[in-house]
C-alpha atoms as a PDB file:
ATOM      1  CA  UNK A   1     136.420 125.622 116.785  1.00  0.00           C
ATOM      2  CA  UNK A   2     135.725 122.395 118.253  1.00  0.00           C
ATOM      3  CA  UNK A   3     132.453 123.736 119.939  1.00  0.00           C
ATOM      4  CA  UNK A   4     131.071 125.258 116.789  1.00  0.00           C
ATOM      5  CA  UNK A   5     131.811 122.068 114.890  1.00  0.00           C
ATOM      6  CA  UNK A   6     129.679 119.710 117.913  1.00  0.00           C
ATOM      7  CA  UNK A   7     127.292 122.207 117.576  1.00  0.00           C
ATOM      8  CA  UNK A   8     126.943 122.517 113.597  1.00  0.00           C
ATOM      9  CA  UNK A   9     126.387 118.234 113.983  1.00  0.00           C
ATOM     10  CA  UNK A  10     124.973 118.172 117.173  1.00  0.00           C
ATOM     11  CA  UNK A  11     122.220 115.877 115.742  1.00  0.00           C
ATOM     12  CA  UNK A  12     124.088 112.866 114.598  1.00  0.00           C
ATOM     13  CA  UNK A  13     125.681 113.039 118.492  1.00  0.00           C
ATOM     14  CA  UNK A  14     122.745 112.782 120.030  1.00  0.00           C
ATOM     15  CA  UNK A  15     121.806 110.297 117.475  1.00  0.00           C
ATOM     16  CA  UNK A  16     124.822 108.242 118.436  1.00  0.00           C
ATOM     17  CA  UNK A  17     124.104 108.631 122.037  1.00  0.00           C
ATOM     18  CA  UNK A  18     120.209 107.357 121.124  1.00  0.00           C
ATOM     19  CA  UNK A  19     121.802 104.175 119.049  1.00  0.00           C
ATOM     20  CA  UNK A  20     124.385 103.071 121.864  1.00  0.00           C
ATOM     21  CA  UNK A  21     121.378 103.777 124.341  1.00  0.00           C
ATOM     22  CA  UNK A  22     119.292 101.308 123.011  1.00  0.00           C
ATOM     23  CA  UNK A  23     122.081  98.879 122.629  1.00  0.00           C
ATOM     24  CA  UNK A  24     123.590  98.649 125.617  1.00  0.00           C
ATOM     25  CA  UNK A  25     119.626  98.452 126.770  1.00  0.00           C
ATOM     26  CA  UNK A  26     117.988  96.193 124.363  1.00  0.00           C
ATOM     27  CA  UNK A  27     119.581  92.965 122.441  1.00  0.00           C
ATOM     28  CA  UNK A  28     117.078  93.531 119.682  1.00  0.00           C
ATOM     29  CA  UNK A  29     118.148  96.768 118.606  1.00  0.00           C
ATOM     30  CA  UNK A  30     121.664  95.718 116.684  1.00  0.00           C
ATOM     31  CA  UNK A  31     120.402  93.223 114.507  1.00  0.00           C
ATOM     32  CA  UNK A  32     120.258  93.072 111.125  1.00  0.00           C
ATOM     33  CA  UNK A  33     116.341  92.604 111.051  1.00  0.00           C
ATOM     34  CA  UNK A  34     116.153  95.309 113.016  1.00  0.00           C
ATOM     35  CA  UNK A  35     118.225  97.865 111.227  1.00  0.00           C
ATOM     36  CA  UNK A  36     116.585  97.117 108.106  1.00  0.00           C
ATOM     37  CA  UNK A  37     113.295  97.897 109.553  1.00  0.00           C
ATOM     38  CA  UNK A  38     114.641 100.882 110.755  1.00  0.00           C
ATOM     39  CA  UNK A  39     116.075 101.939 107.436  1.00  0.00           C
ATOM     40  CA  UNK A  40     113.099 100.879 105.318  1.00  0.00           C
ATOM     41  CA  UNK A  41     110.737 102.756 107.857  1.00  0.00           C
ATOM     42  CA  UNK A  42     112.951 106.134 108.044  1.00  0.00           C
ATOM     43  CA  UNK A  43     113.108 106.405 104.613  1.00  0.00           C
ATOM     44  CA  UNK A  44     109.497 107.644 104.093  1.00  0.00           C
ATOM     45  CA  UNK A  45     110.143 110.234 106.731  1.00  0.00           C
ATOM     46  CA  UNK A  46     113.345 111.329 105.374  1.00  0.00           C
ATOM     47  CA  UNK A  47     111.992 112.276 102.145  1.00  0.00           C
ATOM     48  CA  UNK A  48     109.278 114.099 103.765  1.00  0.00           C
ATOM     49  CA  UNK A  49     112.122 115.680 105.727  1.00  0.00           C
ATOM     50  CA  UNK A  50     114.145 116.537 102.608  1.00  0.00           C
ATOM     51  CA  UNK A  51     111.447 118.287 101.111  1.00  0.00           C
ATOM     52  CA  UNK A  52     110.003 120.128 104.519  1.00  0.00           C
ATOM     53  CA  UNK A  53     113.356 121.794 104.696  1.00  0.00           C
ATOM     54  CA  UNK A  54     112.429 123.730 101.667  1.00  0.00           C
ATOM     55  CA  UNK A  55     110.132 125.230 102.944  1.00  0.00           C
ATOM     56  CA  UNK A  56     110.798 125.646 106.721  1.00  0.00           C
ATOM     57  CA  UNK A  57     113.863 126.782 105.190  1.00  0.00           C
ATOM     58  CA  UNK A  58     112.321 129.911 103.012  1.00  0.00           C
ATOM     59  CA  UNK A  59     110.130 130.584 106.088  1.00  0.00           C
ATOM     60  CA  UNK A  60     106.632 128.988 105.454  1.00  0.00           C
ATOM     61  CA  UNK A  61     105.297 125.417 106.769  1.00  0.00           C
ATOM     62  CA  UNK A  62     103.499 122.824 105.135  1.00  0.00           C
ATOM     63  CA  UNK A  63     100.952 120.626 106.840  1.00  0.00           C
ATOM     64  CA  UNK A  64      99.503 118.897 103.975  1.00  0.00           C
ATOM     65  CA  UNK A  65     102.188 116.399 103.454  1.00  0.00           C
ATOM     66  CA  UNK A  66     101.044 113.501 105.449  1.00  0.00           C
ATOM     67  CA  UNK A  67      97.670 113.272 103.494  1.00  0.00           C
ATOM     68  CA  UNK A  68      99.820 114.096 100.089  1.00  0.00           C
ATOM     69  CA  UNK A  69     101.119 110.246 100.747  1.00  0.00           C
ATOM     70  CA  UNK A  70      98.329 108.931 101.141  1.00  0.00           C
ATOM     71  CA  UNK A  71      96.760 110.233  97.857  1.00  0.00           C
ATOM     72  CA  UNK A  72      99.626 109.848  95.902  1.00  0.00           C
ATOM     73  CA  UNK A  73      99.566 106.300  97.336  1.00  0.00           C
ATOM     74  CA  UNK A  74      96.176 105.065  96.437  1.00  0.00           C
ATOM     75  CA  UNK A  75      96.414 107.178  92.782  1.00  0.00           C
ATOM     76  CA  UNK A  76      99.709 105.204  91.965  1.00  0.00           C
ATOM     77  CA  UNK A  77      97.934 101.636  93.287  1.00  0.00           C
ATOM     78  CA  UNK A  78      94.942 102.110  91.469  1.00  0.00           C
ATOM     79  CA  UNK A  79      96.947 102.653  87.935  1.00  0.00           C
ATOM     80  CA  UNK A  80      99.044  99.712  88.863  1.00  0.00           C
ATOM     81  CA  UNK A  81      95.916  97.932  89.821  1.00  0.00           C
ATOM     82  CA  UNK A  82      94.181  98.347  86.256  1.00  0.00           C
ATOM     83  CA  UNK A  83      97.467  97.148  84.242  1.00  0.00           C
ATOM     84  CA  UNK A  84      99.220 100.483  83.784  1.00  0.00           C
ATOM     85  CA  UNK A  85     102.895 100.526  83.328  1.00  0.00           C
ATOM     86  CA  UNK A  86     104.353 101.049  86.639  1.00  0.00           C
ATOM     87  CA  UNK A  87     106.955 103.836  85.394  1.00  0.00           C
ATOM     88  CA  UNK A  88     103.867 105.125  84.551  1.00  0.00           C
ATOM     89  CA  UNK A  89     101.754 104.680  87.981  1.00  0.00           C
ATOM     90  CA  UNK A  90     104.702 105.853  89.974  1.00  0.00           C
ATOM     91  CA  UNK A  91     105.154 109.257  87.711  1.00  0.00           C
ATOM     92  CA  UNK A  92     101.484 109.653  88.226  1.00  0.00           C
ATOM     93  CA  UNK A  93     102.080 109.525  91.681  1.00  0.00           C
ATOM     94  CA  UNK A  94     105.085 111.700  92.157  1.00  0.00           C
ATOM     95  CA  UNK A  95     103.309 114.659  89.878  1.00  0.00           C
ATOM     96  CA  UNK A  96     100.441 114.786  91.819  1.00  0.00           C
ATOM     97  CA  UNK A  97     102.123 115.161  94.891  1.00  0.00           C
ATOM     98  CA  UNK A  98     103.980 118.246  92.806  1.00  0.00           C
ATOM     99  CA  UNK A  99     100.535 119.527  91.173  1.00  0.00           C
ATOM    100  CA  UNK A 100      99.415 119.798  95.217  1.00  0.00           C
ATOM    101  CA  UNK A 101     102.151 121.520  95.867  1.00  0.00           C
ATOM    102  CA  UNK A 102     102.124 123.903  93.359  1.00  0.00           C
ATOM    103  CA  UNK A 103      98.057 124.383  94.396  1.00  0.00           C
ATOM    104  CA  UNK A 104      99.763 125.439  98.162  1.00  0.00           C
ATOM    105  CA  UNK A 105     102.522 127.614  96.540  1.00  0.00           C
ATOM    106  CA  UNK A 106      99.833 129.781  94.304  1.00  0.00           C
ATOM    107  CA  UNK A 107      97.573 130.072  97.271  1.00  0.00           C
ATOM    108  CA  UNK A 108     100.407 131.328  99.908  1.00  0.00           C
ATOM    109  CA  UNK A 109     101.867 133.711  97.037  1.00  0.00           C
ATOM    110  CA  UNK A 110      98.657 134.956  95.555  1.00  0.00           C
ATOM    111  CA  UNK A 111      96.100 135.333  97.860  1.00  0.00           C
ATOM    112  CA  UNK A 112      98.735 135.911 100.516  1.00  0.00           C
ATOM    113  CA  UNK A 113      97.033 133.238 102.741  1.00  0.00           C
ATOM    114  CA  UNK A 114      99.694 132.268 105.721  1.00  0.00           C
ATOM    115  CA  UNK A 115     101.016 128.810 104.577  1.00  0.00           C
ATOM    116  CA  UNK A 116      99.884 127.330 108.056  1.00  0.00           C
ATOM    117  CA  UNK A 117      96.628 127.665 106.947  1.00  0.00           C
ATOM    118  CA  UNK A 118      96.482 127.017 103.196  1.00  0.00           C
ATOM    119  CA  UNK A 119      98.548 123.680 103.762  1.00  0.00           C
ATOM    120  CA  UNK A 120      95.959 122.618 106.673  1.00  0.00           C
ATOM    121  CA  UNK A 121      93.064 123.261 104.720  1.00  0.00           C
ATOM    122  CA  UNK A 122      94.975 121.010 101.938  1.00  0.00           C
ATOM    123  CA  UNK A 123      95.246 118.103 104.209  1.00  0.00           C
ATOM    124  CA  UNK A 124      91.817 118.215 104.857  1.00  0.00           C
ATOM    125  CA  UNK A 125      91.332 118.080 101.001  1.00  0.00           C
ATOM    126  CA  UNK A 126      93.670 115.154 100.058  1.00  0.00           C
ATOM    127  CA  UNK A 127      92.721 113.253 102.602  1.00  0.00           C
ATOM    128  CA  UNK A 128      89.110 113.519 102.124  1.00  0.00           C
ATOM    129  CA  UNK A 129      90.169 113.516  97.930  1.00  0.00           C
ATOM    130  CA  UNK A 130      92.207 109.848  99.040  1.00  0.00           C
ATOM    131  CA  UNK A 131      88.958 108.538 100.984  1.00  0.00           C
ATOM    132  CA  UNK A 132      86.247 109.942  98.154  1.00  0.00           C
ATOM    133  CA  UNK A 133      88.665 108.337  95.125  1.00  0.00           C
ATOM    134  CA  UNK A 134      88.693 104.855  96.814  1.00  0.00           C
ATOM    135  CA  UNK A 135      85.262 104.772  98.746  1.00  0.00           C
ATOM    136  CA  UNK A 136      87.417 104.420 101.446  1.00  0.00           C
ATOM    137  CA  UNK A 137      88.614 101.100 101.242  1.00  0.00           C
ATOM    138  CA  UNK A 138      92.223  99.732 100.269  1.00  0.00           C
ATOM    139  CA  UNK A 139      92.976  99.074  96.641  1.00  0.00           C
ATOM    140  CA  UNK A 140      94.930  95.223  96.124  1.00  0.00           C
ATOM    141  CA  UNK A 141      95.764  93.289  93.845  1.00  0.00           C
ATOM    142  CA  UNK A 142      99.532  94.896  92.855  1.00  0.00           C
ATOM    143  CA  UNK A 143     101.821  93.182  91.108  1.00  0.00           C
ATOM    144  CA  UNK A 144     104.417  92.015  93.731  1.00  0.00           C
ATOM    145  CA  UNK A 145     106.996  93.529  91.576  1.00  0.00           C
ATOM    146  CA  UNK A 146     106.227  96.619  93.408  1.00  0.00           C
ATOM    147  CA  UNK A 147     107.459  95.818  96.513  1.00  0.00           C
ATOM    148  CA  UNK A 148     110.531  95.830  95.717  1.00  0.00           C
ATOM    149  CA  UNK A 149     110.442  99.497  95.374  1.00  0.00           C
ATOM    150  CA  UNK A 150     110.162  99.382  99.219  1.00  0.00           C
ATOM    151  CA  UNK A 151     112.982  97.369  99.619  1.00  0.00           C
ATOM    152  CA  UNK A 152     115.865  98.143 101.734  1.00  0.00           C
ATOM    153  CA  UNK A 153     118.693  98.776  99.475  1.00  0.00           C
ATOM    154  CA  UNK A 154     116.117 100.262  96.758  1.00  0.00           C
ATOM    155  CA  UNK A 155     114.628 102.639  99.478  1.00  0.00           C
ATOM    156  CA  UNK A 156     117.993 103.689 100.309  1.00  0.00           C
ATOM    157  CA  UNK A 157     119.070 104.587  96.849  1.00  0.00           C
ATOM    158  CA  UNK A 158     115.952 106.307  96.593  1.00  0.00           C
ATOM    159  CA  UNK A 159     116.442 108.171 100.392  1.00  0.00           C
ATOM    160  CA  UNK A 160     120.110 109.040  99.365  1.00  0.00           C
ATOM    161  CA  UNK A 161     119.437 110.127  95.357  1.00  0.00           C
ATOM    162  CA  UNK A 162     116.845 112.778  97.338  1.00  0.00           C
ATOM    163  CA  UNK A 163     119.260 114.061  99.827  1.00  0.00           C
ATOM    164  CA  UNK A 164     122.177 114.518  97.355  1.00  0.00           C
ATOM    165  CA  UNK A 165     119.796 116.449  94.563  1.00  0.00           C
ATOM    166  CA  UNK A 166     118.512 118.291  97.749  1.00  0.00           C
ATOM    167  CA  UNK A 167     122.214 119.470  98.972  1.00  0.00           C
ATOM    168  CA  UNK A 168     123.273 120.471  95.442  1.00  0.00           C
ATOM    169  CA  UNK A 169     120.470 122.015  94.804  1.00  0.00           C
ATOM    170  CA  UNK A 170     120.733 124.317  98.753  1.00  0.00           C
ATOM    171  CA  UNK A 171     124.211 124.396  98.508  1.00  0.00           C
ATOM    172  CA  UNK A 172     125.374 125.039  94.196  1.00  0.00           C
ATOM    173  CA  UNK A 173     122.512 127.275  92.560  1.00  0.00           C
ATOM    174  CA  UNK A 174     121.026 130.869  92.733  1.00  0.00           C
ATOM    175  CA  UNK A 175     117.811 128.557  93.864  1.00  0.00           C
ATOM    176  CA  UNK A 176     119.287 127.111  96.859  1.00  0.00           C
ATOM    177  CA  UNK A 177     120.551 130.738  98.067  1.00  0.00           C
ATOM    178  CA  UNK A 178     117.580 132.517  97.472  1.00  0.00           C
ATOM    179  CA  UNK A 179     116.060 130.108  99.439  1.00  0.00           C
ATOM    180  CA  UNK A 180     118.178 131.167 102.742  1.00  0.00           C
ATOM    181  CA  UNK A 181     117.972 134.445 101.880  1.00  0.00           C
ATOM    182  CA  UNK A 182     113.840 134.707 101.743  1.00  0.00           C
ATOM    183  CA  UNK A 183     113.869 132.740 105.037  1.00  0.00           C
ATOM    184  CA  UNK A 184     116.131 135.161 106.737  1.00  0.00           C
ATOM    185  CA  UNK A 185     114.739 138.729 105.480  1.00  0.00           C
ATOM    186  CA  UNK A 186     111.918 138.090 102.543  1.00  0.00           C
ATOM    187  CA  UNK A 187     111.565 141.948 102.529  1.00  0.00           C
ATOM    188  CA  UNK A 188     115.281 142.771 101.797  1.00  0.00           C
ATOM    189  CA  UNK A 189     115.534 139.580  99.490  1.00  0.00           C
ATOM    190  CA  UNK A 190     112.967 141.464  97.526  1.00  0.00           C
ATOM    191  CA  UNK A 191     114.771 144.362  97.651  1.00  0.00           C
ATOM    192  CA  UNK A 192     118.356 142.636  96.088  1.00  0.00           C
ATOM    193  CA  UNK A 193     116.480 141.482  93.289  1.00  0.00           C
ATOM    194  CA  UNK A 194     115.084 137.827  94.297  1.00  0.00           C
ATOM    195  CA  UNK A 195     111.913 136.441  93.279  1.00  0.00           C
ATOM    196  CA  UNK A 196     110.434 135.840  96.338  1.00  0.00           C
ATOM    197  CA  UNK A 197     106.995 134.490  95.605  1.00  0.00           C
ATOM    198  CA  UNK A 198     108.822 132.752  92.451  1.00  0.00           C
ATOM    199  CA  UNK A 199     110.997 130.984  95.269  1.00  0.00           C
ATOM    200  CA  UNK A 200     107.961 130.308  97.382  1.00  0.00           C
ATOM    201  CA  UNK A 201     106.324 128.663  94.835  1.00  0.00           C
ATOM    202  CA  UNK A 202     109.187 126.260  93.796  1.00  0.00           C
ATOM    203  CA  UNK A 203     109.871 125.355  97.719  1.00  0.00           C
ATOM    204  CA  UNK A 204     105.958 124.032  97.867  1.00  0.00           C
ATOM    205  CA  UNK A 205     106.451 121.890  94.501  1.00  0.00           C
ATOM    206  CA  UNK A 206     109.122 120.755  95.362  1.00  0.00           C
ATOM    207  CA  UNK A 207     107.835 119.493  99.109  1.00  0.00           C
ATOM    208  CA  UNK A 208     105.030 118.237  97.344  1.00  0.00           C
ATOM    209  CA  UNK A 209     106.686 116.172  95.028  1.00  0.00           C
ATOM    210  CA  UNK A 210     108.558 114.784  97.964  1.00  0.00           C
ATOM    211  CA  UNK A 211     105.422 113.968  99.769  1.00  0.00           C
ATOM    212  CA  UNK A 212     104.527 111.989  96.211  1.00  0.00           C
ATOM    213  CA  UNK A 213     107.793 110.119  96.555  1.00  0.00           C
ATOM    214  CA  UNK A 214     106.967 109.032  99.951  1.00  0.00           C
ATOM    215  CA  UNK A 215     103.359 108.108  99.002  1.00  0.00           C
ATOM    216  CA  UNK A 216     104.598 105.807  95.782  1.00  0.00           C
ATOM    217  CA  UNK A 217     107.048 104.204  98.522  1.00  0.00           C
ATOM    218  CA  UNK A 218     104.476 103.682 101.237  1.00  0.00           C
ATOM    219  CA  UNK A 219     102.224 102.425  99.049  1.00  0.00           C
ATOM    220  CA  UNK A 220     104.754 100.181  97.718  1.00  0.00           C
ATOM    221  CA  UNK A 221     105.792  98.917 101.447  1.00  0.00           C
ATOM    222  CA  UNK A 222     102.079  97.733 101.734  1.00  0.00           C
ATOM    223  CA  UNK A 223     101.687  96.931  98.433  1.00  0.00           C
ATOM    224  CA  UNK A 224      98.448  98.211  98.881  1.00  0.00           C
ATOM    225  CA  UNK A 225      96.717 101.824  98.162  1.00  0.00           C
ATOM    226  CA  UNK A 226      95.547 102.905 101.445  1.00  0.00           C
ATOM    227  CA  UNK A 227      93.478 106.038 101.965  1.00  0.00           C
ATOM    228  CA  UNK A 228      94.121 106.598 105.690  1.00  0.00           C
ATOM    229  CA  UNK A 229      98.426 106.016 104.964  1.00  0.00           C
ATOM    230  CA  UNK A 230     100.562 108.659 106.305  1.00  0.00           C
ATOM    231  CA  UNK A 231      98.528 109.830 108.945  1.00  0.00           C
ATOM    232  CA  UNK A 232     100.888 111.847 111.576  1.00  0.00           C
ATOM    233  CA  UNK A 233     103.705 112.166 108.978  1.00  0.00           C
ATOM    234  CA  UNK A 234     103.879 115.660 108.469  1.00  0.00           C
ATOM    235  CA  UNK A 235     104.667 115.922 112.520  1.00  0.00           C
ATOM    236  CA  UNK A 236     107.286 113.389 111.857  1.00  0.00           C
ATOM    237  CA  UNK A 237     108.918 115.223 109.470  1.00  0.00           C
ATOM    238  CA  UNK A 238     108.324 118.930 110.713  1.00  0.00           C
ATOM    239  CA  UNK A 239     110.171 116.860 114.153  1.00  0.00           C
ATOM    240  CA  UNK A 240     112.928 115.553 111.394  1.00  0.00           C
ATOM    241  CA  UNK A 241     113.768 118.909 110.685  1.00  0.00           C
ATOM    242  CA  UNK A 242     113.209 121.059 113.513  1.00  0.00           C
ATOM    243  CA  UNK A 243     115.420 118.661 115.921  1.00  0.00           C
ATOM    244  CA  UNK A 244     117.997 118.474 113.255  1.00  0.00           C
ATOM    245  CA  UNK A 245     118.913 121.891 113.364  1.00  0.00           C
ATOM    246  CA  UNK A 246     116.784 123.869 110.547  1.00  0.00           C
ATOM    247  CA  UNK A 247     115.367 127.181 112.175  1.00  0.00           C
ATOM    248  CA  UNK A 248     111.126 126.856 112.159  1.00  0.00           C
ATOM    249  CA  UNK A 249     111.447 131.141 111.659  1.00  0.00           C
ATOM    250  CA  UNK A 250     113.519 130.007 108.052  1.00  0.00           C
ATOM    251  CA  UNK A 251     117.143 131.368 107.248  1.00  0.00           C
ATOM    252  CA  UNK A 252     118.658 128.328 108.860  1.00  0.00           C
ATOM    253  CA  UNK A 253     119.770 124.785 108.120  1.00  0.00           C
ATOM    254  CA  UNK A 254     120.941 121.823 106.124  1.00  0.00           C
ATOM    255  CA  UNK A 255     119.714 119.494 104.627  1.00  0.00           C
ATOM    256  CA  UNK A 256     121.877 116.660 106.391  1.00  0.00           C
ATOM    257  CA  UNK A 257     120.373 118.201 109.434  1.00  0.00           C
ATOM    258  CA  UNK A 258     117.175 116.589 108.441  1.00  0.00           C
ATOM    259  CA  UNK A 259     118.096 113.242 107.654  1.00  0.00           C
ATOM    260  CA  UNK A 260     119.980 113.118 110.775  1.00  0.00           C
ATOM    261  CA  UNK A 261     116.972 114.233 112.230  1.00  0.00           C
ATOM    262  CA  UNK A 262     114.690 111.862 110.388  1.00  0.00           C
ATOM    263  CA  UNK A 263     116.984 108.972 111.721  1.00  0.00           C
ATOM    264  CA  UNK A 264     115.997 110.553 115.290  1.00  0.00           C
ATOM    265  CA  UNK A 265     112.859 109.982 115.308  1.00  0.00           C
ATOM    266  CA  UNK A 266     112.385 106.774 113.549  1.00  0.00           C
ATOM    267  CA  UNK A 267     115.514 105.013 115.984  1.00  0.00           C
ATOM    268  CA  UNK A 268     113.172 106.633 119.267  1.00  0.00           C
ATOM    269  CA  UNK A 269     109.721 105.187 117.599  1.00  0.00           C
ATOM    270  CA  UNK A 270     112.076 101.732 117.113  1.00  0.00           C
ATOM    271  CA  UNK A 271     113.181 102.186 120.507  1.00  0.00           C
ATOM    272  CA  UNK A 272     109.745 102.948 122.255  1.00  0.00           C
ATOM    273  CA  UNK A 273     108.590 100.170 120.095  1.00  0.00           C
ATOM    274  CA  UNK A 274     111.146  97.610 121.366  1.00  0.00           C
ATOM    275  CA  UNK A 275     110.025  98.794 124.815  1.00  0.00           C
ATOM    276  CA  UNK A 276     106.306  98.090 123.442  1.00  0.00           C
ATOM    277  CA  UNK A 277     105.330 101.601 124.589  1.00  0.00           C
ATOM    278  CA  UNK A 278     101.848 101.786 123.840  1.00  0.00           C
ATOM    279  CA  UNK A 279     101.003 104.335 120.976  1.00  0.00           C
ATOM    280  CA  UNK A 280      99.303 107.228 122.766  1.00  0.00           C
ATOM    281  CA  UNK A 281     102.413 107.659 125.238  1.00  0.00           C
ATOM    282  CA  UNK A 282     104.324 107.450 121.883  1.00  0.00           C
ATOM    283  CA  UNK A 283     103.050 110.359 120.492  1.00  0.00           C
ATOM    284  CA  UNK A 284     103.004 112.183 123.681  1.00  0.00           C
ATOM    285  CA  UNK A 285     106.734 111.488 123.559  1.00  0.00           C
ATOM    286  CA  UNK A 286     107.386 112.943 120.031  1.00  0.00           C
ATOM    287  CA  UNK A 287     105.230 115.794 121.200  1.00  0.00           C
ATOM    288  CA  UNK A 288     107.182 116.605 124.271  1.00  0.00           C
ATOM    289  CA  UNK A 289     110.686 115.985 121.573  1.00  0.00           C
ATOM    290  CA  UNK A 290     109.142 118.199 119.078  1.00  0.00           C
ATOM    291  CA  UNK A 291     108.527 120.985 121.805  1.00  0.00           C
ATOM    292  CA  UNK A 292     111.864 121.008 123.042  1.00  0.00           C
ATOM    293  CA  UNK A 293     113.224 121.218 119.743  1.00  0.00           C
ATOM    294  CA  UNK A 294     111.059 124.608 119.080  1.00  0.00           C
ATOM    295  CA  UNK A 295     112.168 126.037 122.574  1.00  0.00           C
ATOM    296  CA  UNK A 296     115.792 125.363 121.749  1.00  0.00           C
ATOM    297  CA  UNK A 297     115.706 126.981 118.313  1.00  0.00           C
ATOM    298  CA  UNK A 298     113.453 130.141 119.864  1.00  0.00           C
ATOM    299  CA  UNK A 299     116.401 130.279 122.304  1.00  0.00           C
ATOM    300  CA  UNK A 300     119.650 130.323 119.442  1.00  0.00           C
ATOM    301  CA  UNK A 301     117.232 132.917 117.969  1.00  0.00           C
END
């Protein structure tokens, strides 16, 4: 009992391990400056995780997230830019990160286009959609009000309001089970009566409209719309998910899995960063973590 319940949380461990780590290693990881930053920083790739689990989750993968932020981004700056209502700008925001999604869901269900490929040729479009809407430069002049959006305690409400609307929704409706089931077996979900495309279609929104959160909050954290933000995300939060647990072949996961894995990988970037490990051996790092996750998860399967 006490093996299967290290292994069912088996992330936040090796999390632990990873926090005392860096403190027994670094005096600049246990400050108050520097959790903060790591909060504030995690919680744009936490979102992104909550919403990738969807859809890893039912089976599918979507790419397009990264370059979802940074449209949403510069499409909620530009509104707040011109004097619109920023309840307004931010809506704007979220929805089009939903509409995108939607876009991927119809595509994969459809025209029965592998989601690997639909979502890739997506983040081609939104990025190139981010870069043709601003002439590729960064849209100012926000009201400094929006910052605060970005702010630690504000991100966090945001970060945890996501997570717990993501568990009831996996955990206490017919949605969240279906979910499982058309990871596990889509053919004999089909066959007990679930909707599968129906499901699809929902898991893609609803990553979208993630990615939209995580654009309105990046965007707010520069106070800036910038064309080329979120770059590199989507690995960061297919890595969130994968090393917390959540099967890449769907069928299985949770969704604290993710956020435990989100908090991963944002305390090793804080921790190569403290190091000042230079950005290319970075990535070759979260590359090497990402792989190891895959082969791990290939070998429970």
């Amino acid at each position: 009992m006490i093996r299967r319940l290290i292994e069912r949380h088996a992330i936040f461990v090796v999390l632990l391990a990873e926090c005392v780590a860096l403190t027994l290693t670094t005096d600049a990881f246990l400050t108050s400056t520097n959790l903060s930053n790591v909060v504030r920083q995690n919680a744009f790739t936490a979102v992104l995780a909550a919403g990738m689990t969807f859809v890893i989750l039912s089976g599918a993968i979507d790419l397009s997230v990264g370059s979802i932020v940074g449209l949403a981004g510069v499409l909620c700056a530009d509104l707040m830019s011109r004097g619109v209502a920023g309840s307004l700008a931010v809506s704007v925001g979220v929805l089009s990160g939903a509409a995108i999604g939607a876009v991927n869901g119809f595509v994969v269900t459809k025209l029965r286009v592998p989601s690997f490929v639909v979502t890739l040729a997506m983040m081609l479009i939104a990025r190139g959609a981010a870069f043709k809407y601003t002439d590729a430069r960064t849209i100012t002049g926000l009201p400094e009000s929006f910052g605060v959006l970005s702010s630690g305690l504000a991100a966090s409400l945001i970060m945890a309001t996501v997570f717990a609307v993501s568990w009831v929704t996996l955990m206490r409706t017919a949605f969240g089970r279906h979910v499982y089931a058309v990871g596990g077996n889509a053919e004999a979900a089909s066959l007990s009566g679930v909707r599968v495309d129906r499901v699809q279609r929902r898991v893609f929104v609803i990553c979208g409209a993630c990615a939209g959160i995580a654009g309105v909050l990046v965007a707010s954290r520069l106070n800036a719309g910038y064309p080329r933000a979120g770059e590199f995300y989507e690995l960061d939060a297919i890595a969130a998910v994968v090393v917390g647990g959540t099967s890449l072949f769907g069928g299985r996961g949770s969704i604290w899995g993710a956020l435990g894995g989100a908090f991963f990988v944002g305390v090793l970037n804080n921790g190569l960063n403290l190091f000042r490990v230079s950005p290319y051996d970075q990535l070759m790092v979260k590359g090497a973590v990402l792989l190891l996750a895959a082969a791990l998860d290939r070998s429970r399967r």
